[in-house]
Each structure stands twice: as C-alpha cells, then as structure tokens.
N, C-alpha and C. Protein backbone atom coordinates (compact mmCIF):
# COMPACT_ATOMS: atom_id res chain seq x y z
N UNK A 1 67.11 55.41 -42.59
CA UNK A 1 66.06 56.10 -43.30
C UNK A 1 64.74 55.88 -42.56
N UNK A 2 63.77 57.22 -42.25
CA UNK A 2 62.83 56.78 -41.86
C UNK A 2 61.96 56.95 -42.54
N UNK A 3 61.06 55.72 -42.86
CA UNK A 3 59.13 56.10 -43.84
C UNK A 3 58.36 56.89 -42.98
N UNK A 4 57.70 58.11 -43.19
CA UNK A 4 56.43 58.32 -42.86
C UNK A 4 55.33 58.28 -43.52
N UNK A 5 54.27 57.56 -42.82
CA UNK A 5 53.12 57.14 -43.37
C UNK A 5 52.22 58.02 -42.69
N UNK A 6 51.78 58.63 -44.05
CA UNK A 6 50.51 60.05 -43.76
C UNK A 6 48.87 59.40 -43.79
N UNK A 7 47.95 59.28 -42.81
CA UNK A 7 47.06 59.05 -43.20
C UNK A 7 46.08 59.97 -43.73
N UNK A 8 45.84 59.92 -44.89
CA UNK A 8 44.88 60.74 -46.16
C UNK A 8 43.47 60.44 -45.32
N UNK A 9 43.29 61.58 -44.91
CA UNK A 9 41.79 61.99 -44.42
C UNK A 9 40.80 62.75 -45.37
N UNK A 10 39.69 61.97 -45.74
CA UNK A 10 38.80 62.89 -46.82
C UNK A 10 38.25 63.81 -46.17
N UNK A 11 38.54 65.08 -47.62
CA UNK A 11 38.14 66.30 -47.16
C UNK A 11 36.58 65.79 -47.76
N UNK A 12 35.66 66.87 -46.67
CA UNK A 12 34.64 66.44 -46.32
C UNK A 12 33.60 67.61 -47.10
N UNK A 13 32.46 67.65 -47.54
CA UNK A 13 31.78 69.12 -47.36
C UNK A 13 31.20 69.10 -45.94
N UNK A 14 31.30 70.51 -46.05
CA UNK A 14 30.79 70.94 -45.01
C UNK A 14 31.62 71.35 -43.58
N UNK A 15 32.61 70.83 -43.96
CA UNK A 15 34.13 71.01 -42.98
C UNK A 15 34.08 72.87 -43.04
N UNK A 16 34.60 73.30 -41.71
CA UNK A 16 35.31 74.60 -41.41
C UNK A 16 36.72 74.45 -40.98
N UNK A 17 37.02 75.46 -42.01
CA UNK A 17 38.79 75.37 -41.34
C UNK A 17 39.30 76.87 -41.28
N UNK A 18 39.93 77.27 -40.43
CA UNK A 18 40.67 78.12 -40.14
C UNK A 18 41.68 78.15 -40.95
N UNK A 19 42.78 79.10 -41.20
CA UNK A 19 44.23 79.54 -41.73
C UNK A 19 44.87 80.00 -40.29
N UNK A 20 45.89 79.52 -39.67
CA UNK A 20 46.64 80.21 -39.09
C UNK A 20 47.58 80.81 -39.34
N UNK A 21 48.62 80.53 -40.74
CA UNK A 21 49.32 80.59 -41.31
C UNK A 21 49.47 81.34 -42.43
N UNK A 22 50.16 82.16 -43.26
CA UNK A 22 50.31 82.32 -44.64
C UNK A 22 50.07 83.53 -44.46
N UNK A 23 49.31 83.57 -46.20
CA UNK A 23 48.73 84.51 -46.77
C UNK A 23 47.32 84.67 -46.48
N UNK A 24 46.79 83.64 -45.75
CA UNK A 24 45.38 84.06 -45.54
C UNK A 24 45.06 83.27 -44.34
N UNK A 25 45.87 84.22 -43.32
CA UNK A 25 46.21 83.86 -41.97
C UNK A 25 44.87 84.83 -41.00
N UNK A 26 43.82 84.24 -40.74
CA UNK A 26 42.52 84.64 -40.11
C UNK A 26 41.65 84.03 -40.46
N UNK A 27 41.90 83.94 -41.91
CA UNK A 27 40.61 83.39 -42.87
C UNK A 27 39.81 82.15 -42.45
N UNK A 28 38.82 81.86 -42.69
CA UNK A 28 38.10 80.40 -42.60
C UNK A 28 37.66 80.19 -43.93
N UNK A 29 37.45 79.03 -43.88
CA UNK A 29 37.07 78.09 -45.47
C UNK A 29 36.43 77.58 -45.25
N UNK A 30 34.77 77.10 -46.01
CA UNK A 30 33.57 76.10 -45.71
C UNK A 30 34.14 75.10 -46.93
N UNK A 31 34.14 74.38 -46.54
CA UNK A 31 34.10 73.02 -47.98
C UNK A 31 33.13 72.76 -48.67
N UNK A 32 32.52 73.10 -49.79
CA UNK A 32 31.71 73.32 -50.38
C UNK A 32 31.63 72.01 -51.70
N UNK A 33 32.78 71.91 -52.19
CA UNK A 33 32.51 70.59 -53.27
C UNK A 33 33.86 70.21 -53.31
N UNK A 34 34.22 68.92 -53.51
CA UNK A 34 35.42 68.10 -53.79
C UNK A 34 34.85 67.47 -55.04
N UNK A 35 35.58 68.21 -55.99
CA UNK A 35 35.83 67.75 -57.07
C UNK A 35 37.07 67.84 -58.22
N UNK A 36 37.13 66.74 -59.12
CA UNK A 36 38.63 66.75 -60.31
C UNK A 36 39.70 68.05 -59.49
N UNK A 37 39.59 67.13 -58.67
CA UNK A 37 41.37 67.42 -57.87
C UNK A 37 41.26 68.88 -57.22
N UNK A 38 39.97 68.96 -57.40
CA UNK A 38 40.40 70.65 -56.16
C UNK A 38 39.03 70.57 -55.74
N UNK A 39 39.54 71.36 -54.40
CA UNK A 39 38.33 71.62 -53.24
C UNK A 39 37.96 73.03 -53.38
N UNK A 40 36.35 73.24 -53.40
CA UNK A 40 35.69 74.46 -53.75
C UNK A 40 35.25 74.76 -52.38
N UNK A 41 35.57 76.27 -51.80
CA UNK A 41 35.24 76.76 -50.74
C UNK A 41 34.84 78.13 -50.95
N UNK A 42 34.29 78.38 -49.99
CA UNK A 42 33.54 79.78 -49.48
C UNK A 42 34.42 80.43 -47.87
N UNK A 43 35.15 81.76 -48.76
CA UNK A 43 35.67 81.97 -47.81
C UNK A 43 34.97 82.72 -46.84
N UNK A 44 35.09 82.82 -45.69
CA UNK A 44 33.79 83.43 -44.54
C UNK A 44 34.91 84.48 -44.21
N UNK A 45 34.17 85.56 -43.09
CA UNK A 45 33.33 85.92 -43.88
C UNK A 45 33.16 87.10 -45.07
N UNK A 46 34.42 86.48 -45.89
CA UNK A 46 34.11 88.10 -46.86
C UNK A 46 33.13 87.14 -48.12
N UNK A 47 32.78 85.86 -47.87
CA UNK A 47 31.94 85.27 -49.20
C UNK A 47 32.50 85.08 -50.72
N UNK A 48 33.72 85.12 -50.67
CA UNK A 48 34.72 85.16 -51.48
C UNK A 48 34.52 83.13 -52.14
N UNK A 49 34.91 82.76 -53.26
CA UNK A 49 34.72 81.47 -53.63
C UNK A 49 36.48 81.44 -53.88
N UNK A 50 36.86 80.05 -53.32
CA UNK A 50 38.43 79.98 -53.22
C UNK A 50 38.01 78.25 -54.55
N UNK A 51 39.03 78.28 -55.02
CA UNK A 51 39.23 76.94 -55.72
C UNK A 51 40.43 76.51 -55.57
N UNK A 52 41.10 75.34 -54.66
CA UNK A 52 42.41 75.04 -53.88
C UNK A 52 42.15 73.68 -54.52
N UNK A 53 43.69 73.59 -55.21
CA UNK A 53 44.20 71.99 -55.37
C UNK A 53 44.06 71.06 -54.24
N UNK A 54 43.58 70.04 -54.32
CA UNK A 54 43.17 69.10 -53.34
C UNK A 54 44.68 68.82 -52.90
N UNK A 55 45.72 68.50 -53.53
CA UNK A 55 46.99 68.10 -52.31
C UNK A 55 48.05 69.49 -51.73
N UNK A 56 47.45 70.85 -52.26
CA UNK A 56 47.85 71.81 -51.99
C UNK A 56 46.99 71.90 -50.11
N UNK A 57 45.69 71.77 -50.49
CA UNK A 57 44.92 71.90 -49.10
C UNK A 57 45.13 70.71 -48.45
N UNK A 58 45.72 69.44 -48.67
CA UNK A 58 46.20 68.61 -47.95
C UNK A 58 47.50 68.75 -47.30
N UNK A 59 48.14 69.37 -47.90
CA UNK A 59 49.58 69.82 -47.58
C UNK A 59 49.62 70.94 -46.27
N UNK A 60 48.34 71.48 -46.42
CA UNK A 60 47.98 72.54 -45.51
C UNK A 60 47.79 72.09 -44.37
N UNK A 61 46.98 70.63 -44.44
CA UNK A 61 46.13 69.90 -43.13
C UNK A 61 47.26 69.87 -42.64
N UNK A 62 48.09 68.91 -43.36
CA UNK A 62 48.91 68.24 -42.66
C UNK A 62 50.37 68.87 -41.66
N UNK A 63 50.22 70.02 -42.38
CA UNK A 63 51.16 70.58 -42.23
C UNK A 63 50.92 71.95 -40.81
N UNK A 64 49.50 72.08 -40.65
CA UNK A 64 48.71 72.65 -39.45
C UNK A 64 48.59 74.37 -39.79
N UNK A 65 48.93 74.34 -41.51
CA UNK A 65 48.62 75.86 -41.77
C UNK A 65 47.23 75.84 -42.08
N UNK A 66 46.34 74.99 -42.48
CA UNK A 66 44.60 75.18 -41.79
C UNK A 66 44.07 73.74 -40.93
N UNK A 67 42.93 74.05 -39.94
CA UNK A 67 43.06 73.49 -38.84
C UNK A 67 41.51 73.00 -39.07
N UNK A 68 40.82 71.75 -38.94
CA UNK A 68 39.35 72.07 -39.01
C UNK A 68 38.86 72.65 -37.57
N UNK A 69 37.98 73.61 -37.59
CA UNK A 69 37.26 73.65 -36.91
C UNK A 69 35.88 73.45 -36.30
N UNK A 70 35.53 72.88 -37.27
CA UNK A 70 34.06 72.73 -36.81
C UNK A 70 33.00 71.50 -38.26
N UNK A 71 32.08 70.85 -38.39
CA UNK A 71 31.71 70.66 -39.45
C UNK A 71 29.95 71.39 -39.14
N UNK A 72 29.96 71.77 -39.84
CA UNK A 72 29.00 72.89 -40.08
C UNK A 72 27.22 72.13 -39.91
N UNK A 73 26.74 72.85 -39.25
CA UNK A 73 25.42 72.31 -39.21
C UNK A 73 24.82 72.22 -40.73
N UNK A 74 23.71 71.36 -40.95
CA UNK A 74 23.20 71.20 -42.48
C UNK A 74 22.54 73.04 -42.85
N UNK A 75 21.97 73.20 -41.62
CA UNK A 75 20.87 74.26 -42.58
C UNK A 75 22.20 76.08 -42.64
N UNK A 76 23.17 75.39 -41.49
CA UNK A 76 24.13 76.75 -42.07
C UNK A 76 24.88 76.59 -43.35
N UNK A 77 25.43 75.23 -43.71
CA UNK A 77 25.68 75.06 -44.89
C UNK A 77 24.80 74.82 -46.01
N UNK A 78 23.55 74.65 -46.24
CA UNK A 78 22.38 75.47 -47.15
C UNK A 78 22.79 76.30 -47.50
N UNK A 79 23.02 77.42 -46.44
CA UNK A 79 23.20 78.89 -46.83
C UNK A 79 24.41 78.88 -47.25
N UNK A 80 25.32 78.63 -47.02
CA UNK A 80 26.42 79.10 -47.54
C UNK A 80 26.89 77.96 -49.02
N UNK A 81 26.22 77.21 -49.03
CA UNK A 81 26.71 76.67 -50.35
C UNK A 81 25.65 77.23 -51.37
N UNK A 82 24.47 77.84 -50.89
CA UNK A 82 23.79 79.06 -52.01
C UNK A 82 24.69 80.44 -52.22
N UNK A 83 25.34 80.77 -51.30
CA UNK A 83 25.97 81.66 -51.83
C UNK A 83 27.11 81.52 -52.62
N UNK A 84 28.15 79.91 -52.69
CA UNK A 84 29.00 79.72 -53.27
C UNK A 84 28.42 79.84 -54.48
N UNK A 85 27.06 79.33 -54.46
CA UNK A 85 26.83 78.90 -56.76
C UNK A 85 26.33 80.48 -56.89
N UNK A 86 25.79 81.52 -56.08
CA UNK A 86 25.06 82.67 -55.99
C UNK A 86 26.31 83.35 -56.99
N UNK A 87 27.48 83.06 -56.03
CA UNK A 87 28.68 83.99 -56.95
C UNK A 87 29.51 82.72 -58.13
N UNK A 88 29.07 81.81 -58.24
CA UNK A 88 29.52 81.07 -59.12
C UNK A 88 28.66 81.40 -60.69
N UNK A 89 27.72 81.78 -60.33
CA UNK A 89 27.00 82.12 -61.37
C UNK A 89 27.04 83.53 -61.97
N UNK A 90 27.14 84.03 -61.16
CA UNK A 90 27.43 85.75 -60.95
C UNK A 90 28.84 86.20 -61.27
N UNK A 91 29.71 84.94 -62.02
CA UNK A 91 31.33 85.39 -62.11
C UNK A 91 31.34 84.85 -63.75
N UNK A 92 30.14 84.14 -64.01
CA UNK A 92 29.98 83.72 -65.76
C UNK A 92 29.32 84.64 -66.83
C-alpha cells in the first residue's frame, strides 16, 4: 500500500489561475475571498462571480485542471475585487 501525502497549499487572494481542463477550459479565476469553505472568484474576462467549494478547487490544483498563474499586482486586484462586490451587490 502506498500513502500519499498532499501538501495543502493556501489558496491565497489575489492568486490567478487558469482552467485547462473541463467545463471552463480557457477561463481564468482571480481569488477574491476565502471564506466558510468556498473560494470567491471573479471570472476574467467575462466578470462573472464564481463561488467554488474550497476542496472542489483544491482537487482542481492538485489535480492540474487549474494552474496558478500569476498573483496579481495590488492595484489590479483593487479593481477587480470592486467589481466582484460591484456584481455582488447588483445580484441582491
């Protein structure tokens, strides 16, 4: 029998990740808030707000169906985490 031991990397804000995979195979995701078990993102660029179970998008890392690409400068993520609450507010 073999153990594998996964090391749990915190998802971060401000992280970019790609989809290579799936159903939303092009897409990118900004990490916008980690919170009560799911990660809030902004999908780029259609500006779309995604809400993903935190071990669903871990399952993803790990698994290389999203990839980080980049962690986002502060003042581009300004902008884009105004537009996450822009349509967070705009969907109540």
């Amino acid at each position: 029998m073999v153990a594998y031991n996964y090391i749990v990397k915190a998802i971060k804000k401000r992280e970019l990740y790609a989809c290579s995979h799936g159903d939303y195979v092009g897409k990118m995701f900004v990490v916008i808030e980690v919170k009560d078990q799911q990660v809030g993102c902004l999908q780029v660029p259609e500006l779309i707000n995604l809400k993903i179970p935190t071990d669903t998008f871990d399952t993803g890392r790990n698994s290389d169906i999203i990839e980080l690409v980049e962690v986002l400068p502060k003042d581009v993520f300004e902008v884009t985490t105004a537009q996450y609450h822009k349509n967070e507010d705009s969907n109540n």
